[in-house]
Protein backbone atom coordinates (compact mmCIF):
# COMPACT_ATOMS: atom_id res chain seq x y z
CA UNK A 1 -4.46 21.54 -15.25
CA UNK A 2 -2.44 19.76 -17.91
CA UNK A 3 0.16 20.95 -19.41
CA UNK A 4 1.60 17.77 -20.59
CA UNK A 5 4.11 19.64 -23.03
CA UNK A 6 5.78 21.74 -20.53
CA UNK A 7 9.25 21.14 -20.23
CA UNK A 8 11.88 21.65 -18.00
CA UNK A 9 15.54 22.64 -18.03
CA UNK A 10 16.32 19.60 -15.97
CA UNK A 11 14.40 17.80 -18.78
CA UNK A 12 16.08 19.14 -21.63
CA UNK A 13 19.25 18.37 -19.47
CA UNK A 14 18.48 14.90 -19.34
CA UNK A 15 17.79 14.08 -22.67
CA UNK A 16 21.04 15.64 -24.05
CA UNK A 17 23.00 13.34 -22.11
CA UNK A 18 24.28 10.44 -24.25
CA UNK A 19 21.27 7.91 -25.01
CA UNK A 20 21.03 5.74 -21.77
CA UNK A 21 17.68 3.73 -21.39
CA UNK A 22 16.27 -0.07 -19.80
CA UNK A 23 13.66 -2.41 -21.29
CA UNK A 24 11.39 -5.20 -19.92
CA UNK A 25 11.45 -7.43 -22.24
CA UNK A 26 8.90 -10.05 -22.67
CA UNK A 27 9.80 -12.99 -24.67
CA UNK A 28 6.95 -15.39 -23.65
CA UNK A 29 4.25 -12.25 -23.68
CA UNK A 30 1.75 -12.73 -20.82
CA UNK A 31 1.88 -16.69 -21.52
CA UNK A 32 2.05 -18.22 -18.11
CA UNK A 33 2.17 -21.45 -16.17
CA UNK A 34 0.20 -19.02 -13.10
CA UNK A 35 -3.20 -17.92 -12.92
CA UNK A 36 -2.53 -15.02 -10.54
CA UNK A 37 -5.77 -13.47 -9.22
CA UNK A 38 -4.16 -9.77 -9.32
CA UNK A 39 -1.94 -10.35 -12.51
CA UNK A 40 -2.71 -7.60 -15.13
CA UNK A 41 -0.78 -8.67 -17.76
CA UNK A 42 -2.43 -12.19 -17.87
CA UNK A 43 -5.20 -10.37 -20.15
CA UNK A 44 -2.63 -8.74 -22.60
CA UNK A 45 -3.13 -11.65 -24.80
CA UNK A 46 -6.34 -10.36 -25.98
CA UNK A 47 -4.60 -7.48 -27.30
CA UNK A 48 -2.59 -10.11 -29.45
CA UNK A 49 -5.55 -12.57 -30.86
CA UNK A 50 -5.19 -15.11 -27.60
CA UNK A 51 -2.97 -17.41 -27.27
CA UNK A 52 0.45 -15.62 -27.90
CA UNK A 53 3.58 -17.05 -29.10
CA UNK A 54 6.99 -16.41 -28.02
CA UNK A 55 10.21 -14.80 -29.59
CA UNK A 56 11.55 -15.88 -32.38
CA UNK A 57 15.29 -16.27 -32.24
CA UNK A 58 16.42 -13.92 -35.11
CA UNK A 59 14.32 -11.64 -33.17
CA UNK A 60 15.79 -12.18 -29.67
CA UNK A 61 19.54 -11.62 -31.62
CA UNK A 62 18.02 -8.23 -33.40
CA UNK A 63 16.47 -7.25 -30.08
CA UNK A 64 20.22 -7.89 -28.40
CA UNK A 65 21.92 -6.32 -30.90
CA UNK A 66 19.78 -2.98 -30.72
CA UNK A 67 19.40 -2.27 -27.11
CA UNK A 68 23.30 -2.80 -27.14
CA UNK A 69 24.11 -0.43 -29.44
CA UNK A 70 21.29 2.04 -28.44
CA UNK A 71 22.62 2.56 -24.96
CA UNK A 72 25.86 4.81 -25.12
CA UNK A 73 27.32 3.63 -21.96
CA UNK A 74 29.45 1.10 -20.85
CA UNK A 75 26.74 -0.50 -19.06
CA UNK A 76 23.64 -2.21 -20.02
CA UNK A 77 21.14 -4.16 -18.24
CA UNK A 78 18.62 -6.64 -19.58
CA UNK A 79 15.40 -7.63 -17.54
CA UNK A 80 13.55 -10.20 -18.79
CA UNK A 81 10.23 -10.41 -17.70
CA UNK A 82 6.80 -11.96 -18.27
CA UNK A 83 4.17 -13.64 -18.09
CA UNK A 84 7.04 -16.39 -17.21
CA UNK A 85 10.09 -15.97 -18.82
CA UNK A 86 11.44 -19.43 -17.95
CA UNK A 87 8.65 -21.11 -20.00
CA UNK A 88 11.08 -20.64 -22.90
CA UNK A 89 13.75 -23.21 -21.63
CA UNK A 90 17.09 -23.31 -20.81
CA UNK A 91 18.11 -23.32 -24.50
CA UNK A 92 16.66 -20.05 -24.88
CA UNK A 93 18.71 -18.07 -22.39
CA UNK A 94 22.00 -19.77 -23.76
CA UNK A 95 21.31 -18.42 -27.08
CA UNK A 96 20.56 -14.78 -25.65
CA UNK A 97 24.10 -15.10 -23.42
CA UNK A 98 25.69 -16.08 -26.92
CA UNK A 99 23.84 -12.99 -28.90
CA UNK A 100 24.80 -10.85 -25.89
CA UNK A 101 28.95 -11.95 -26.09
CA UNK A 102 28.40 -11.32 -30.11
CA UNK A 103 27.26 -7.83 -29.91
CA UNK A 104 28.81 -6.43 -26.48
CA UNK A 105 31.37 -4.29 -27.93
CA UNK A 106 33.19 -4.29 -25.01
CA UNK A 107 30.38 -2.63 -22.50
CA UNK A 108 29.47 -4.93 -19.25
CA UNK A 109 26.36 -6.81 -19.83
CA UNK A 110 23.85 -7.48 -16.34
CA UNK A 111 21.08 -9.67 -16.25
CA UNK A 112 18.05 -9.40 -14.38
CA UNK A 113 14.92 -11.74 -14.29
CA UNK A 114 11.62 -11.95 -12.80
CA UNK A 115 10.27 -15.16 -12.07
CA UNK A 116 7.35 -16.58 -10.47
CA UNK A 117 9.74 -18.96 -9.40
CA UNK A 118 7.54 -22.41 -9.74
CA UNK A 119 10.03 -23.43 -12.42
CA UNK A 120 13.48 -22.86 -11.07
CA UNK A 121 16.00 -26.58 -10.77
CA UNK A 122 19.01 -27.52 -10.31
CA UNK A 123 20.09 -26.48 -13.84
CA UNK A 124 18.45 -22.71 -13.71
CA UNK A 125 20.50 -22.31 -10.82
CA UNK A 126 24.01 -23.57 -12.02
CA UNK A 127 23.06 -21.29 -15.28
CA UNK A 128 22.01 -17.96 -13.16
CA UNK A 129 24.99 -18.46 -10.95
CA UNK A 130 27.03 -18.97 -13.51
CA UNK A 131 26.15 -16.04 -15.83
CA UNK A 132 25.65 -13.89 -12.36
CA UNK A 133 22.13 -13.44 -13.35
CA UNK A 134 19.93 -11.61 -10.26
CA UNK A 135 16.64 -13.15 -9.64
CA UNK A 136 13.85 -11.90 -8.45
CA UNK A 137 11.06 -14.16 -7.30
CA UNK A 138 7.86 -13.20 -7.36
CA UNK A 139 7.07 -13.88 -3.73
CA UNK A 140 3.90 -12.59 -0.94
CA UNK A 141 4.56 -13.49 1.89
CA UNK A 142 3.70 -16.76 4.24
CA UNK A 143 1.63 -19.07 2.95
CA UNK A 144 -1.98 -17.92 3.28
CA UNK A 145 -1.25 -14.61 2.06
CA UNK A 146 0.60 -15.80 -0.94
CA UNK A 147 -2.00 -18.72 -2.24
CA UNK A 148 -4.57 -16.16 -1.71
CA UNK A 149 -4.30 -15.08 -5.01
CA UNK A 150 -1.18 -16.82 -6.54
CA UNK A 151 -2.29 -19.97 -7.90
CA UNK A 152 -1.49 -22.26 -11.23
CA UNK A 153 -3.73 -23.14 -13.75
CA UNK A 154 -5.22 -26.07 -12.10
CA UNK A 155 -6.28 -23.61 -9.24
CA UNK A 156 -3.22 -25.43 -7.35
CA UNK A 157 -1.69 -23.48 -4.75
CA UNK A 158 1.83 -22.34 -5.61
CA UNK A 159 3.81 -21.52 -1.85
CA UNK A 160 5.46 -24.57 -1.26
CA UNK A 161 7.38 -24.58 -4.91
CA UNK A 162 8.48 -21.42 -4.56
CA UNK A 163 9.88 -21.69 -1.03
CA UNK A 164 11.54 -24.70 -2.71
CA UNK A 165 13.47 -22.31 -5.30
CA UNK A 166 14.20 -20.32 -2.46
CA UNK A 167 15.85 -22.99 -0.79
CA UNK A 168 17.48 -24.19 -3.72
CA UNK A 169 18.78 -20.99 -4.71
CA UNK A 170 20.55 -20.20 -1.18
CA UNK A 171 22.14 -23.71 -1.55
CA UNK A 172 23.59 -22.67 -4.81
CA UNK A 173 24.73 -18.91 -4.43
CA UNK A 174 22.02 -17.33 -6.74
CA UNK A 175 21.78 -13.77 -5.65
CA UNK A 176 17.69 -13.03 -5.42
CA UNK A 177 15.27 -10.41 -3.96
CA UNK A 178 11.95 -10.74 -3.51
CA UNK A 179 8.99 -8.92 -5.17
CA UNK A 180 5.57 -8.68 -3.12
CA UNK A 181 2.10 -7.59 -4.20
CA UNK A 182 0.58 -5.39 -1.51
CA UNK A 183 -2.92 -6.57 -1.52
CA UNK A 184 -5.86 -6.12 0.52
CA UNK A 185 -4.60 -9.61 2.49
CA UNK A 186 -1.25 -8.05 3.49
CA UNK A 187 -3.34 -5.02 5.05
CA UNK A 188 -2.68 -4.82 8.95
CA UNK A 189 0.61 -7.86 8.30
CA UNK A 190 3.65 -5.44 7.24
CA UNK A 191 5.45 -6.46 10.86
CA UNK A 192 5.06 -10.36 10.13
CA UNK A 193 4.92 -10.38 6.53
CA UNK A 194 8.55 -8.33 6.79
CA UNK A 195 10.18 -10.82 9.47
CA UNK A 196 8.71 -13.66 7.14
CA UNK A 197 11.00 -12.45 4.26
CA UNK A 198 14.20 -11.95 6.71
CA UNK A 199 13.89 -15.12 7.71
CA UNK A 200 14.05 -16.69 4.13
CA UNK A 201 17.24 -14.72 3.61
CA UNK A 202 15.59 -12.04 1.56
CA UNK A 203 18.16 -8.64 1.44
CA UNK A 204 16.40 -6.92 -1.00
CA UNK A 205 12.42 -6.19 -1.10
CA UNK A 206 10.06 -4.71 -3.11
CA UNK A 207 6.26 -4.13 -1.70
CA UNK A 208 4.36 -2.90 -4.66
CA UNK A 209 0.46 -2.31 -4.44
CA UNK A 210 -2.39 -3.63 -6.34
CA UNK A 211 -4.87 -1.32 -6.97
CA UNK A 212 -6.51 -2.73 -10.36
CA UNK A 213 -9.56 -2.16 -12.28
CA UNK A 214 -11.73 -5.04 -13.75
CA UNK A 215 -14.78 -5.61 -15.96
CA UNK A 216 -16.54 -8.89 -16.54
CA UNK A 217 -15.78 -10.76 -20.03
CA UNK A 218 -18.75 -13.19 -21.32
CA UNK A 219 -16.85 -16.78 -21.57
CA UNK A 220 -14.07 -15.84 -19.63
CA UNK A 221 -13.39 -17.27 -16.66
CA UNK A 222 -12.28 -14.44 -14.02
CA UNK A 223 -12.83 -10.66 -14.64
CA UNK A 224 -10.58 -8.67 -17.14
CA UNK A 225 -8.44 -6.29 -15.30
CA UNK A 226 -8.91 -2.76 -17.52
CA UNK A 227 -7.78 0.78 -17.92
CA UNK A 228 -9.52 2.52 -14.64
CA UNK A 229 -10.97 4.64 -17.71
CA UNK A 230 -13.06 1.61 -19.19
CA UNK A 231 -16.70 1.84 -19.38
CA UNK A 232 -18.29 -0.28 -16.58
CA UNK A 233 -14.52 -0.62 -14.69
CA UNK A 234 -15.23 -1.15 -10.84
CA UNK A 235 -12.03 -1.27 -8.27
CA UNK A 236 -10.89 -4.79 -7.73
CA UNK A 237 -11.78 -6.69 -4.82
CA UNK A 238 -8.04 -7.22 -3.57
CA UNK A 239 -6.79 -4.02 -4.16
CA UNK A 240 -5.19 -2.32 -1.38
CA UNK A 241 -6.52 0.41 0.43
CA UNK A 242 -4.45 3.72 0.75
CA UNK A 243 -4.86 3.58 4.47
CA UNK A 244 -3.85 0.17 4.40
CA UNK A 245 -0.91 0.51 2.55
CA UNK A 246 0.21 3.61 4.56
CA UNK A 247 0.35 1.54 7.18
CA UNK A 248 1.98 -1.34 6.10
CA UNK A 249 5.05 0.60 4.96
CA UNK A 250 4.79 2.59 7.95
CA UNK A 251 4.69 -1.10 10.11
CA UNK A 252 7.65 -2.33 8.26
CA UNK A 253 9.98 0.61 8.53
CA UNK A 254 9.68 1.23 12.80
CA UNK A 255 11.13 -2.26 12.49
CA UNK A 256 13.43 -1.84 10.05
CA UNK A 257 14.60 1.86 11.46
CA UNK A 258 15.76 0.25 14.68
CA UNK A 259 17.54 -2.51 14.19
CA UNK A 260 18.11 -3.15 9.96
CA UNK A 261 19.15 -0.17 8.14
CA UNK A 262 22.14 -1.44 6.24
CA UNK A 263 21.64 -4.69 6.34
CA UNK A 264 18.32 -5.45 4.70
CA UNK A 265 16.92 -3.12 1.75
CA UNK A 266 13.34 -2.01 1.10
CA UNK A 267 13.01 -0.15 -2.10
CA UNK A 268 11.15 2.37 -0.86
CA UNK A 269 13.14 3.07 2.05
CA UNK A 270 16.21 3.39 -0.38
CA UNK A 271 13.86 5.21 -2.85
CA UNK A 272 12.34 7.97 0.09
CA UNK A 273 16.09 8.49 1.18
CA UNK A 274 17.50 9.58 -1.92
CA UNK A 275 14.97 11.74 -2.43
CA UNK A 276 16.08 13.39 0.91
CA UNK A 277 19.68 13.50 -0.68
CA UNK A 278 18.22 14.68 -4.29
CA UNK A 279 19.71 11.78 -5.97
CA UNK A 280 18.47 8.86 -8.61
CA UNK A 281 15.18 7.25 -6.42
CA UNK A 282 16.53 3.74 -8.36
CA UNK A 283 12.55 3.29 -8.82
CA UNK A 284 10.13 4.98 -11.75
CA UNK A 285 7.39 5.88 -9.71
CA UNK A 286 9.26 8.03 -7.59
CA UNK A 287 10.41 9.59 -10.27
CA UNK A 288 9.46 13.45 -11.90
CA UNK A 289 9.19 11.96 -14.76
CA UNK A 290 8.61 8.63 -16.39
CA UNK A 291 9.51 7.08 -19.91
CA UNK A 292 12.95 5.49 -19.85
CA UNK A 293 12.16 1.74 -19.22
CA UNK A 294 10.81 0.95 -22.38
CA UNK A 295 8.38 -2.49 -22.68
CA UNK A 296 9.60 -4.86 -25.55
CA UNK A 297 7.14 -7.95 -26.46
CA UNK A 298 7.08 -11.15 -27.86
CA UNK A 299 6.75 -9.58 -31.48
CA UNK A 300 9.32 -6.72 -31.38
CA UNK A 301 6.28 -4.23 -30.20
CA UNK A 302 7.70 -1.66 -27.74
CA UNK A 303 5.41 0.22 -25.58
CA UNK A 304 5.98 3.19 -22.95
CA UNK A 305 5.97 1.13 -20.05
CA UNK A 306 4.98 -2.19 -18.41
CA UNK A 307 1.95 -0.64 -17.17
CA UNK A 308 0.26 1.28 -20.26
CA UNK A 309 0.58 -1.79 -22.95
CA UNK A 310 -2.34 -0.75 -24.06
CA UNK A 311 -2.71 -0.39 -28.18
CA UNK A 312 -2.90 3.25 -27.62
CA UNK A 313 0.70 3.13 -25.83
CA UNK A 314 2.33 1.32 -28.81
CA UNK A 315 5.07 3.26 -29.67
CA UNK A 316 6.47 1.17 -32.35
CA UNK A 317 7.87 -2.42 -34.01
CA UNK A 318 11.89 -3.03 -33.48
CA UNK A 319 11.53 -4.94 -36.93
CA UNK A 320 10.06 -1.51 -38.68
CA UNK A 321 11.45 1.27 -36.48
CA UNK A 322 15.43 1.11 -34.88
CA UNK A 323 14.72 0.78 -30.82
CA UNK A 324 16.89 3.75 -30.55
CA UNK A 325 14.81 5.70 -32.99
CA UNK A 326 11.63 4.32 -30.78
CA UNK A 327 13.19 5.34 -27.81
CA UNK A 328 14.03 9.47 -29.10
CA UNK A 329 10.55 9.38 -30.31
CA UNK A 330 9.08 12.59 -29.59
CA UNK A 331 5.83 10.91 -28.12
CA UNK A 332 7.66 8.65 -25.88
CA UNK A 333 9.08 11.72 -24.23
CA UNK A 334 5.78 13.48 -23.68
CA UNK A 335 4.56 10.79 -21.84
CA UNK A 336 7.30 10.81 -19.56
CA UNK A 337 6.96 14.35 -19.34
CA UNK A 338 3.27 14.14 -18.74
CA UNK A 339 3.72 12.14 -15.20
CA UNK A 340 4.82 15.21 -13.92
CA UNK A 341 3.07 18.00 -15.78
CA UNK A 342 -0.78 16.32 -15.71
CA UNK A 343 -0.45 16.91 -11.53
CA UNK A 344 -3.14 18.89 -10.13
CA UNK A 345 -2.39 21.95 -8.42
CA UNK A 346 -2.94 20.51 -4.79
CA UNK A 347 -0.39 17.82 -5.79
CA UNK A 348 2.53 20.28 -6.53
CA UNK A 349 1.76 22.07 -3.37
CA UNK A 350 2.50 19.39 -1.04
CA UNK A 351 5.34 19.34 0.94
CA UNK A 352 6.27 15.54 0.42
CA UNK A 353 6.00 16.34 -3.94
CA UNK A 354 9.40 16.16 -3.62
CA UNK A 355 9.76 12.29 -2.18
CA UNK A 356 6.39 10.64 -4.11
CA UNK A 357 6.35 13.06 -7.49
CA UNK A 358 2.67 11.97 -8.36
CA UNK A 359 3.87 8.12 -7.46
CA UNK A 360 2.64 5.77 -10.72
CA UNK A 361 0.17 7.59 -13.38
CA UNK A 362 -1.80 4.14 -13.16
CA UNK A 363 -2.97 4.60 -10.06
CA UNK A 364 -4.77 8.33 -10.37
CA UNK A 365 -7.82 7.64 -10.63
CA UNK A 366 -8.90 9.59 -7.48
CA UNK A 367 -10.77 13.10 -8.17
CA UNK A 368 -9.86 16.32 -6.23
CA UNK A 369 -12.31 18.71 -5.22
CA UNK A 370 -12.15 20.41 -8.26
CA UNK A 371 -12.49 17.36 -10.38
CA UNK A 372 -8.64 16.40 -11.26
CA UNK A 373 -7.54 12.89 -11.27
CA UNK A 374 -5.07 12.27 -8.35
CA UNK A 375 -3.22 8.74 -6.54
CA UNK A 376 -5.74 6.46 -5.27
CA UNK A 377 -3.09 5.68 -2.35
CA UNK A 378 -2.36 9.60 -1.21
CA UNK A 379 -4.10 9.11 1.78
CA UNK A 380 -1.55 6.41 2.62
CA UNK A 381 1.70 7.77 1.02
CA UNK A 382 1.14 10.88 2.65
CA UNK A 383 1.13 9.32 6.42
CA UNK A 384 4.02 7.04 5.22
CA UNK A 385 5.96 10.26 4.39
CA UNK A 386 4.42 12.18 7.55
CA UNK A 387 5.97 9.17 9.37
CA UNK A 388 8.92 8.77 8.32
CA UNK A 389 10.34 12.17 7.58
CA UNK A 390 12.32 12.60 11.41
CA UNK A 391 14.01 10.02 10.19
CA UNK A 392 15.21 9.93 6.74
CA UNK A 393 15.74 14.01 7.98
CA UNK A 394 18.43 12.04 10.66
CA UNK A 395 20.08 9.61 8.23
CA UNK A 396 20.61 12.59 5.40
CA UNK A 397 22.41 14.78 7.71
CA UNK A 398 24.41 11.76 8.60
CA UNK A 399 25.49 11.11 5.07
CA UNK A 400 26.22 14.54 4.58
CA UNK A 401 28.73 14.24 7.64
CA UNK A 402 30.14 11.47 5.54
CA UNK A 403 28.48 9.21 8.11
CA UNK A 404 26.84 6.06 7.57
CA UNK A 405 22.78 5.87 7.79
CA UNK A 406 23.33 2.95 10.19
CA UNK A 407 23.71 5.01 12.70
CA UNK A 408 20.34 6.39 12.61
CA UNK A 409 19.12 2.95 14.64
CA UNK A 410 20.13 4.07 18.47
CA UNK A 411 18.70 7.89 17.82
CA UNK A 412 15.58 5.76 16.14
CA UNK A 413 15.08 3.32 19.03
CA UNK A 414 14.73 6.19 21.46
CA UNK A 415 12.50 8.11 19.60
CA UNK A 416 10.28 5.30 19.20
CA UNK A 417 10.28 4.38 22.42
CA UNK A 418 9.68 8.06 23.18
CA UNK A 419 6.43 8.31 20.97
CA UNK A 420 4.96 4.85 22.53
């Protein structure tokens, strides 16, 4: 089944509202000082003729100045992503700040940034304090499950600098979360890899799985992660298993149930509750439909999403096509639309469609019975869901009662204890 144009009332709901929308933007492309074993948008710059350059500064200021005035709200939130966004200096960022003063028109500017934190001194962290900039580090775990995979281009491992930034940053004030790759290391760790990150003072997590596709590339010097769809595309080798990711979230939240609701934030936790509550998930994938966090690069090219910057994705140049005109593009919609209407039957069925919606399009690549493409990780999100449901049940009724979901942890301690 696809019906990819179907579209709802909640949809045509949604995009009457006044124009509200995020970006990533990429200012240094995929360029990198990491040679992350996992990272699949390392191999972007083939898409660009190699080695790519970085943004130019009358196009950071006409980037600034359109997403600005594109979003009707009085809010609007830049993330500026990579590759390695601090490669571009110090000087860089003060620039953007300025552009962002110049064209605010009296709306409240935030500033995100993800960093693979190998970078980050003395004078990053005076800046993002200053500017009240939220970091998030790019961050595995303990030390043998992070230089697993996350190493520079000298094949150095990378654990200790981070940890450094970590430290540096708590010294300093700089509000950060932490961003982990669920690979096929972390499988059977979710208890010690989520009491490593409480003890580094990390509030906020995100787990997010790899499950990648690769090929081999004559001359180059690791395989090129791919499109699942690419001819001669084979699973990668650290890619999470559904079972194994199941069960990490499932390991992380019986801790977290009992003793750290409201204190420390997983994403999916937060996501999986509002779900329960029918509010905003706060996270794409979870989402019934996709399409609002647009992809800017280095060049002004804007793409669907961080995911699918693929040349068939490109949905237009900033310099040749208004961002806001890129972003009401009629084939931007319908592949926001299509996350939800390209489901197969079975998935629409389920009782937990409501909490994952499909999860991310990247990862079907799964067949049903009946030949469909479904998640690669349903196995997992499904026992997740199965898992958890008592009690995300508990802390909804709670909020309803105007209660706070904290309270869930004595009910959740017994019921553990209960179960075994």
């Amino acid at each position: 089944m696809n019906n990819s144009r179907t579209v709802t009332l909640g949809d045509a709901v949604k995009e009457s509202r006044p124009t509200a929308f995020s970006t990533l933007v990429k200012p240094a492309g995929s360029t990198c000082n990491l040679d992350c074993t996992y990272c699949y948008y390392l191999d972007k710059a083939f898409q660009y003729g190699g080695r790519q350059a970085v943004m130019s500064d009358d196009l950071l200021r006409e980037y600034i100045r359109q997403y600005i005035t594109a979003n009707a709200v009085d809010e609007v939130t830049f993330c500026w992503h990579g590759g390695e966004p601090l490669l571009l200096g110090l000087d860089f960022f003060l620039k953007a700040m300025a552009y962002q003063r110049e064209f605010s028109d009296g709306k409240r500017i935030v500033n995100t940034i993800q960093t693979n934190g190998t970078l980050i001194d003395e004078r990053w962290c005076d800046f993002f304090r200053r500017n009240s900039f939220l970091v998030g580090i790019s961050l595995d775990g303990p030390q043998d499950v992070h230089d697993g995979f996350r190493l520079d281009k000298q094949g150095r491992p990378t654990w200790e600098r981070v940890m450094a930034s970590v430290d540096l940053m708590r010294r300093f004030g700089v509000e950060f979360n932490t961003l982990s790759v669920v690979n096929s290391r972390c499988e059977g760790r979710g208890k010690e890899i989520y009491s490593f990150f409480k003890s580094i003072g990390s509030h906020f997590m995100q787990f997010l799985p790899a499950v990648e596709h690769v090929v081999d590339k004559p001359g180059w010097h690791r395989p090129v992660i791919v499109s699942p769809q690419t001819e001669g595309a084979r699973l990668a080798p650290w890619s999470v298993s559904a079972e194994g990711y199941g069960r990490f979230l499932c390991d992380i939240f019986d801790d977290w149930v009992v003793a750290d609701v409201g204190e420390y934030f997983v994403q999916m936790f937060d996501a999986t509750l509002a779900q329960y509550c029918h509010a905003q998930p706060g996270v794409c994938s979870m989402c019934e439909t996709c399409g609002d966090c647009l992809v800017v690069e280095h060049n002004g090219d804007v793409y669907n999403c961080d995911h699918f910057v693929y040349p068939e994705y490109l949905l237009g140049n900033i310099l040749e096509k208004p961002l806001v005109e890129i972003y009401n593009d009629p084939k931007r919609f319908q592949f926001g639309v299509a996350k939800r209407s390209s489901l197969p039957p079975e998935c629409m069925k389920c009782r937990f469609y409501f909490a994952c919606r499909g999860e991310c399009p990247k990862h079907r690549f799964d067949r049903t019975p009946s030949g469909e493409s479904r998640n690669s990780l349903c196995l997992g999100l499904k026992a997740y869901f199965r898992h958890t449901q008592p009690y995300f049940e508990k802390m909804r009724d709670l909020l309803i009662l105007k209660k706070a979901p904290a309270k869930v942890m004595p009910w959740a301690r017994k019921k553990l204890s209960e179960n075994g």
